[in-house]
PDB file of N, CA and C in Angstrom:
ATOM      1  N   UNK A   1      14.053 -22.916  -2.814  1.00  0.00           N
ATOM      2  CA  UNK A   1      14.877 -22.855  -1.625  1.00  0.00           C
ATOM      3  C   UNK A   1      15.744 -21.600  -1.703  1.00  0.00           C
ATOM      4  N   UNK A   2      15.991 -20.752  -0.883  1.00  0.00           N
ATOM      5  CA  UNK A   2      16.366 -19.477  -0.775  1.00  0.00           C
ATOM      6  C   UNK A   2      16.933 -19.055   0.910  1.00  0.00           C
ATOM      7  N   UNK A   3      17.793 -18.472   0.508  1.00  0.00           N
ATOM      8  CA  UNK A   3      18.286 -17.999   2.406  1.00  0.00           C
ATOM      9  C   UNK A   3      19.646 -17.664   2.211  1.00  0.00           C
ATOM     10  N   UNK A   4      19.659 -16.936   3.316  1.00  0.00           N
ATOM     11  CA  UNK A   4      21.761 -16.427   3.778  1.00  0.00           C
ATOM     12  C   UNK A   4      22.621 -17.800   3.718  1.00  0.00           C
ATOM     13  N   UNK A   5      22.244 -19.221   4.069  1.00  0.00           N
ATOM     14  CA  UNK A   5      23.163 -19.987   4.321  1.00  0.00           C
ATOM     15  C   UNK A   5      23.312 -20.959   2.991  1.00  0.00           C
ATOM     16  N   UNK A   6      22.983 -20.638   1.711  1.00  0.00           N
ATOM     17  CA  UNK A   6      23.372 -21.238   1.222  1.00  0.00           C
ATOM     18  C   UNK A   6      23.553 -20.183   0.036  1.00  0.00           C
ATOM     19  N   UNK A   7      23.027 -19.032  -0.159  1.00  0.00           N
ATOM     20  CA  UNK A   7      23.632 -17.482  -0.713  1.00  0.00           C
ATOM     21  C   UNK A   7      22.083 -17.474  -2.435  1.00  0.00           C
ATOM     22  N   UNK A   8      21.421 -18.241  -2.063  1.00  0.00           N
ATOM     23  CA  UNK A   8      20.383 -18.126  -3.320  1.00  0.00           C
ATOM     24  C   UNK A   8      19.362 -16.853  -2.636  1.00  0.00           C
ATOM     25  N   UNK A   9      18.938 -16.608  -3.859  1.00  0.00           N
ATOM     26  CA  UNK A   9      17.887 -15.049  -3.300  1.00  0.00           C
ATOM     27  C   UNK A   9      16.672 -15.223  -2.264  1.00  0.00           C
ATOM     28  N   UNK A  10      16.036 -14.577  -1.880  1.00  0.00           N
ATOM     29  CA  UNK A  10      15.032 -14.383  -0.875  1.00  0.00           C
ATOM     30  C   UNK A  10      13.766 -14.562  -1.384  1.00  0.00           C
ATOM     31  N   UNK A  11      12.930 -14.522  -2.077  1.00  0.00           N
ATOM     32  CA  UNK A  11      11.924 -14.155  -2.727  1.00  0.00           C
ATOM     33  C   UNK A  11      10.776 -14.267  -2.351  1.00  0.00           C
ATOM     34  N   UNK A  12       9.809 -12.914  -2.376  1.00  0.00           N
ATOM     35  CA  UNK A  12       8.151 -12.945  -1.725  1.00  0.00           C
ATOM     36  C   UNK A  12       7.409 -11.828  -2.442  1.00  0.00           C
ATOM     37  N   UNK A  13       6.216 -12.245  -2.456  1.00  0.00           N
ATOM     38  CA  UNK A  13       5.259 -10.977  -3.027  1.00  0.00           C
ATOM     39  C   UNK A  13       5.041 -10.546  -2.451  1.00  0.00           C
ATOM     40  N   UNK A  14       4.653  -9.252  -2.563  1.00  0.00           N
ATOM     41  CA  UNK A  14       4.109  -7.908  -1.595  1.00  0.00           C
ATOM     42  C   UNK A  14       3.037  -7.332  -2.618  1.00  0.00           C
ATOM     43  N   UNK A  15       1.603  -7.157  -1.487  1.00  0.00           N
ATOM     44  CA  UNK A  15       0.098  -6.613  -2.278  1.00  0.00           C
ATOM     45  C   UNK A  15       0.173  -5.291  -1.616  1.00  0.00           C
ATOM     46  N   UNK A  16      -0.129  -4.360  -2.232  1.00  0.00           N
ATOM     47  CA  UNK A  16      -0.107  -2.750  -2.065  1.00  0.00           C
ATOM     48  C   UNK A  16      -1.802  -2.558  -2.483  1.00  0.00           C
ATOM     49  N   UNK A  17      -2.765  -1.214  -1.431  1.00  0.00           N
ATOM     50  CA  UNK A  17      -3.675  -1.831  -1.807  1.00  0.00           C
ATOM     51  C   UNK A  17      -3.895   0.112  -2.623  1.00  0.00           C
ATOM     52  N   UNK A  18      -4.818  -0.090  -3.527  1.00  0.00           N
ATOM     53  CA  UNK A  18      -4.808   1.645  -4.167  1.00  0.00           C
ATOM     54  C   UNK A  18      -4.985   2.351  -2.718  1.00  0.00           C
ATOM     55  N   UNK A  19      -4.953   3.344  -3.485  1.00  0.00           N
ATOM     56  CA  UNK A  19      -4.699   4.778  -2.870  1.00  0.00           C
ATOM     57  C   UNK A  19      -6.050   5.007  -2.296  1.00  0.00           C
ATOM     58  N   UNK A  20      -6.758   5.158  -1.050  1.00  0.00           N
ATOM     59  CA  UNK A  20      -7.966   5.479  -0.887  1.00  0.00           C
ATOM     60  C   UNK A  20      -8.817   6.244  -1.147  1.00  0.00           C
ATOM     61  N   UNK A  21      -8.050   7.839  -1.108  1.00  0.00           N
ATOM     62  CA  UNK A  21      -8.560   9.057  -1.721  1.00  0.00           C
ATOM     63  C   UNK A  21      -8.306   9.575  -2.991  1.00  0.00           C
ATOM     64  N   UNK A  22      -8.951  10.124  -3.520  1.00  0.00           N
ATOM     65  CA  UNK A  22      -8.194  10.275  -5.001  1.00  0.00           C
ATOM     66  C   UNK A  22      -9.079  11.587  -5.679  1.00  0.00           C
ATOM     67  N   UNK A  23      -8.753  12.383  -6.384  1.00  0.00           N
ATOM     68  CA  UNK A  23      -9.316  13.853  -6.839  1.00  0.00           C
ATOM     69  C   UNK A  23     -10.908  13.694  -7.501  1.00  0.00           C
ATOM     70  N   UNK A  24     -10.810  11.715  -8.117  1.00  0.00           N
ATOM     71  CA  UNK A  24     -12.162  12.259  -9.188  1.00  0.00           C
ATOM     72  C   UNK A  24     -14.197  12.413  -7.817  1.00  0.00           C
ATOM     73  N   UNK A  25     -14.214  12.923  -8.667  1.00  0.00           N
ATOM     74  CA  UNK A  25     -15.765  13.183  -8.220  1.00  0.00           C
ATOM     75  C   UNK A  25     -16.066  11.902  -8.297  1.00  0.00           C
ATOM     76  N   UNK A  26     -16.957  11.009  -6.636  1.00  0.00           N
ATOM     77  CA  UNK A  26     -17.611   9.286  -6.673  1.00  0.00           C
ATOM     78  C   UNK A  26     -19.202   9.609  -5.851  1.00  0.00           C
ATOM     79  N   UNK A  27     -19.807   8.231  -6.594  1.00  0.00           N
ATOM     80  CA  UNK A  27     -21.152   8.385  -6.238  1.00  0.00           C
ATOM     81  C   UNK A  27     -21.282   7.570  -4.902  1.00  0.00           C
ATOM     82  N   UNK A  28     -21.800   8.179  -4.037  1.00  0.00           N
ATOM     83  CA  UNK A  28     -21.370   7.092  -2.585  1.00  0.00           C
ATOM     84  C   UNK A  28     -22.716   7.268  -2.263  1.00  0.00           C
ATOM     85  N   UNK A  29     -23.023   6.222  -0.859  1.00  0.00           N
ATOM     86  CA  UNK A  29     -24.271   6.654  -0.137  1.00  0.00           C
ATOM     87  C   UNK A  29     -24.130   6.830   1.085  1.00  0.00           C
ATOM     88  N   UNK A  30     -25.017   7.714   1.389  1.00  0.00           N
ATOM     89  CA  UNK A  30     -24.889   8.519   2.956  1.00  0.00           C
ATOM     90  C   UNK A  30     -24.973   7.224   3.869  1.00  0.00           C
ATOM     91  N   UNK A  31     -24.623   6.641   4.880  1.00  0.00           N
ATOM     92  CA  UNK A  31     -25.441   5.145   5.400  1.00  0.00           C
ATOM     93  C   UNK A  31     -26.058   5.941   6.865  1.00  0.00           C
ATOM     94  N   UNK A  32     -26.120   7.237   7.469  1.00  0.00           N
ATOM     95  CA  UNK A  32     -27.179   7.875   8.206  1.00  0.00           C
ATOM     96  C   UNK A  32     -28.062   7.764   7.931  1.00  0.00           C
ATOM     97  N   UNK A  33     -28.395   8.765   6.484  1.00  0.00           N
ATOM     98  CA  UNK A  33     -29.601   9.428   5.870  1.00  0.00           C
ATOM     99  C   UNK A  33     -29.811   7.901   4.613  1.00  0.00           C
ATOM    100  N   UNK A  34     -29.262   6.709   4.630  1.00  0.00           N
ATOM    101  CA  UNK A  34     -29.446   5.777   3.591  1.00  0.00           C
ATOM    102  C   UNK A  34     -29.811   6.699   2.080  1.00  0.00           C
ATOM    103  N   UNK A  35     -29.103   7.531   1.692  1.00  0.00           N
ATOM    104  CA  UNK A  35     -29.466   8.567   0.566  1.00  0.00           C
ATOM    105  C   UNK A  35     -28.360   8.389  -0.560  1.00  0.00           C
ATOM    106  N   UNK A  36     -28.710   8.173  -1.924  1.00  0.00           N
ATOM    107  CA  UNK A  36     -27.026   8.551  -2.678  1.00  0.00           C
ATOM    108  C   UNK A  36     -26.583   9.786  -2.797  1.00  0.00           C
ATOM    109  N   UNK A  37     -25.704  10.175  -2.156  1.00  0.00           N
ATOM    110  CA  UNK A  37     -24.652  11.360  -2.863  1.00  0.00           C
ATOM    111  C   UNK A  37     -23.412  11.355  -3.388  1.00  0.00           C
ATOM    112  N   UNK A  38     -22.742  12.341  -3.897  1.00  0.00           N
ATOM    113  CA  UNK A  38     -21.628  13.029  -4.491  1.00  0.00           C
ATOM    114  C   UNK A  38     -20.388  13.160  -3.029  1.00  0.00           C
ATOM    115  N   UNK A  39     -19.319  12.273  -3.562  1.00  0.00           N
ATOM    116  CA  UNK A  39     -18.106  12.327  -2.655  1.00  0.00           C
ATOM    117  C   UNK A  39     -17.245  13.039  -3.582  1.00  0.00           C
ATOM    118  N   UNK A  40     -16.404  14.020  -2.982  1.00  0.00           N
ATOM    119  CA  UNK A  40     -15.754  14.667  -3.455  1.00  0.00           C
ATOM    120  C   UNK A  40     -14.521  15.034  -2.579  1.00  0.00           C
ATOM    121  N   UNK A  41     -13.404  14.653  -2.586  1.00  0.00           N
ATOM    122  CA  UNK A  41     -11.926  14.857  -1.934  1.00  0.00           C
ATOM    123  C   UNK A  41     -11.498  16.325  -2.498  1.00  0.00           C
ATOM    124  N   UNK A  42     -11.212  16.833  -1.572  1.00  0.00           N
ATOM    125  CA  UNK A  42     -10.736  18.480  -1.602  1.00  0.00           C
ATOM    126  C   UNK A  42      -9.363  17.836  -1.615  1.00  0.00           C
ATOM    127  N   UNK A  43      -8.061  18.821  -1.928  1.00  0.00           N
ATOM    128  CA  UNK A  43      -6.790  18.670  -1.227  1.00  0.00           C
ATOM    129  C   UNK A  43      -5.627  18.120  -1.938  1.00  0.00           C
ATOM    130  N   UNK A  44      -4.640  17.955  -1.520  1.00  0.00           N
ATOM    131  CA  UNK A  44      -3.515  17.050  -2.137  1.00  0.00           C
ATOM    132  C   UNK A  44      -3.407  16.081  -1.511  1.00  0.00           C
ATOM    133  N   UNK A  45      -3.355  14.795  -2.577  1.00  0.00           N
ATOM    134  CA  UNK A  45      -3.358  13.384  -2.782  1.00  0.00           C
ATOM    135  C   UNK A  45      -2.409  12.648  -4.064  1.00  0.00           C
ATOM    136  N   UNK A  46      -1.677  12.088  -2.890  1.00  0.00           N
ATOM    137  CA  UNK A  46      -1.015  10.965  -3.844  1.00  0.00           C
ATOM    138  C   UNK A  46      -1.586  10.030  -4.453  1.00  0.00           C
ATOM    139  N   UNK A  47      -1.339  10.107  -5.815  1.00  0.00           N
ATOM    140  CA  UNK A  47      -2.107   9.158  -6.654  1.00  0.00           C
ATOM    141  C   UNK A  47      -1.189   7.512  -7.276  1.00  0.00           C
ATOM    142  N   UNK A  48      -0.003   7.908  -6.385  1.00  0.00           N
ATOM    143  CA  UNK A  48       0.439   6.770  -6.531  1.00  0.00           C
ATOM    144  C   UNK A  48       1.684   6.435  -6.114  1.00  0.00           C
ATOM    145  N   UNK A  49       1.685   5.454  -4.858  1.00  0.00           N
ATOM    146  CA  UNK A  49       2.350   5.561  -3.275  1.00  0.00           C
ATOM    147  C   UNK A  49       3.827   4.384  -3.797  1.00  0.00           C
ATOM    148  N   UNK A  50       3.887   3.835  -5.302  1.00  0.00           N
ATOM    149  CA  UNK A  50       4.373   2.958  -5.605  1.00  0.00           C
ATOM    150  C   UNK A  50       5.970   2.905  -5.288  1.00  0.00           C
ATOM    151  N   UNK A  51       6.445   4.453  -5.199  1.00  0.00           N
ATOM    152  CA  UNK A  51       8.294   5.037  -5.472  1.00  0.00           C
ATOM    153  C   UNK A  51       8.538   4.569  -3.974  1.00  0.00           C
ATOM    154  N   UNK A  52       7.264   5.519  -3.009  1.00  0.00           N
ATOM    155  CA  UNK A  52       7.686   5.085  -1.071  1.00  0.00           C
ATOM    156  C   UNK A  52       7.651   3.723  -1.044  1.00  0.00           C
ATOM    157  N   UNK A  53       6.866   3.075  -1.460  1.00  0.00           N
ATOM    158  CA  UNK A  53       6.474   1.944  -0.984  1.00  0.00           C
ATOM    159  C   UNK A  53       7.501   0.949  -1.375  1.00  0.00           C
ATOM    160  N   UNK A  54       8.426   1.295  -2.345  1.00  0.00           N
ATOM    161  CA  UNK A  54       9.518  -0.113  -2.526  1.00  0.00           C
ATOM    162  C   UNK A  54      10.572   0.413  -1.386  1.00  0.00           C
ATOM    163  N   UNK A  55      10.900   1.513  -1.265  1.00  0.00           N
ATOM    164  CA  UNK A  55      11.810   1.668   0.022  1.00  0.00           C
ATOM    165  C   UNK A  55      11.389   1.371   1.556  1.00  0.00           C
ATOM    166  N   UNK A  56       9.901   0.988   1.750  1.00  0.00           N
ATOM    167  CA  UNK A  56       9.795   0.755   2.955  1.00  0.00           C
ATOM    168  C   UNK A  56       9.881  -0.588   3.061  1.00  0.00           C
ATOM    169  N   UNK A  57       9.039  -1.334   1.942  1.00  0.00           N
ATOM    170  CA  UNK A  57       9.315  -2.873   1.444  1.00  0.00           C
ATOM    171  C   UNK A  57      10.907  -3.164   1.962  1.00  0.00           C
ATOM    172  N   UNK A  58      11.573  -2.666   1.170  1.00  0.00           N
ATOM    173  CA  UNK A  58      13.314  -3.073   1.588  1.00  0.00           C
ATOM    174  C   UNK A  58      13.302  -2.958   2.913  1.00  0.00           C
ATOM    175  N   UNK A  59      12.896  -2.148   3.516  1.00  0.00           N
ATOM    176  CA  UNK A  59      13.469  -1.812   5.157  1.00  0.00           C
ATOM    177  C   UNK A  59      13.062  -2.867   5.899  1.00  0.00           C
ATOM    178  N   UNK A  60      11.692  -3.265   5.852  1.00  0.00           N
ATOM    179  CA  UNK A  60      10.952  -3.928   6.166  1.00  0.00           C
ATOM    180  C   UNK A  60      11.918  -5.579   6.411  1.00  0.00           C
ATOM    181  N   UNK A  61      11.437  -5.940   4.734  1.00  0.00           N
ATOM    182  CA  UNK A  61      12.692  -7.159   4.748  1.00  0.00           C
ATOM    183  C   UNK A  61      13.782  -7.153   5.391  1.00  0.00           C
ATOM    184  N   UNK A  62      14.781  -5.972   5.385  1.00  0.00           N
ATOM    185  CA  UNK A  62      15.656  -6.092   6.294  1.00  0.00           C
ATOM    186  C   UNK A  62      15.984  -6.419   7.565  1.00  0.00           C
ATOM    187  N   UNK A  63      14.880  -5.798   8.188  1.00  0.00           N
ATOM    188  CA  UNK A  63      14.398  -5.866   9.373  1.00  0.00           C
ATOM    189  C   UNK A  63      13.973  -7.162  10.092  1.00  0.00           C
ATOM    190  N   UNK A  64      13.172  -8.076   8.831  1.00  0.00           N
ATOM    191  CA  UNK A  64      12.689  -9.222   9.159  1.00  0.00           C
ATOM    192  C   UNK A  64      14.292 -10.199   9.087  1.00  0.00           C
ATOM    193  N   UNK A  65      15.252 -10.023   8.318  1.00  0.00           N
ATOM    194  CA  UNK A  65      15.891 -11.086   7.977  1.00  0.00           C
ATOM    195  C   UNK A  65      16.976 -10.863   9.182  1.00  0.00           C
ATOM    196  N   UNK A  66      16.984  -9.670   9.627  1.00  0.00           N
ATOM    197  CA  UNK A  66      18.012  -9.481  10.647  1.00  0.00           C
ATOM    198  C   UNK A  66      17.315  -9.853  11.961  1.00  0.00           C
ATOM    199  N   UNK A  67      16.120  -9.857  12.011  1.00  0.00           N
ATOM    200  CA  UNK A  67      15.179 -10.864  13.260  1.00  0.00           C
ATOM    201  C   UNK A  67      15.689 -11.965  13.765  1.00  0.00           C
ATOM    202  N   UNK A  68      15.285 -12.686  12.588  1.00  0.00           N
ATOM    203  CA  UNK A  68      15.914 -13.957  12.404  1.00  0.00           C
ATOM    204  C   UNK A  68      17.273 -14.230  12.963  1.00  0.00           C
ATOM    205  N   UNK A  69      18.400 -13.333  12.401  1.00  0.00           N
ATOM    206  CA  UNK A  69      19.768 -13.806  12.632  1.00  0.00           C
ATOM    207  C   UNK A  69      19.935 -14.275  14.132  1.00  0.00           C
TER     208      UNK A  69
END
């Protein structure tokens, strides 16, 4: 039991899912040409969204609990 009206904590899990793109060289298949090839991500990529993702988490909650009020 948890909530503002009786002052005990809030508590919920949150699933984060990996990062989609990522630098290493993957073996994929074409599904046009039904062929296997070589996927390869050019570019800059975050390899790990974990630091943003607790500050949006908070906002989020906030947001939800002030819904409510």
């Amino acid at each position: 039991m948890g909530g503002i009206s009786n002052g005990m904590p809030i508590n919920f899990e949150v699933i984060i899912k990996p990062t989609p793109s990522i630098s290493k060289e993957q073996e994929t298949i074409n599904l046009a040409t039904k062929e296997q090839s070589t996927l390869c991500i050019e570019g800059r990529h975050d390899p790990c969204i974990v630091p943003r993702a607790v500050v949006v988490i908070e906002a989020i909650a906030a947001l939800s609990v002030l819904e409510l009020m």
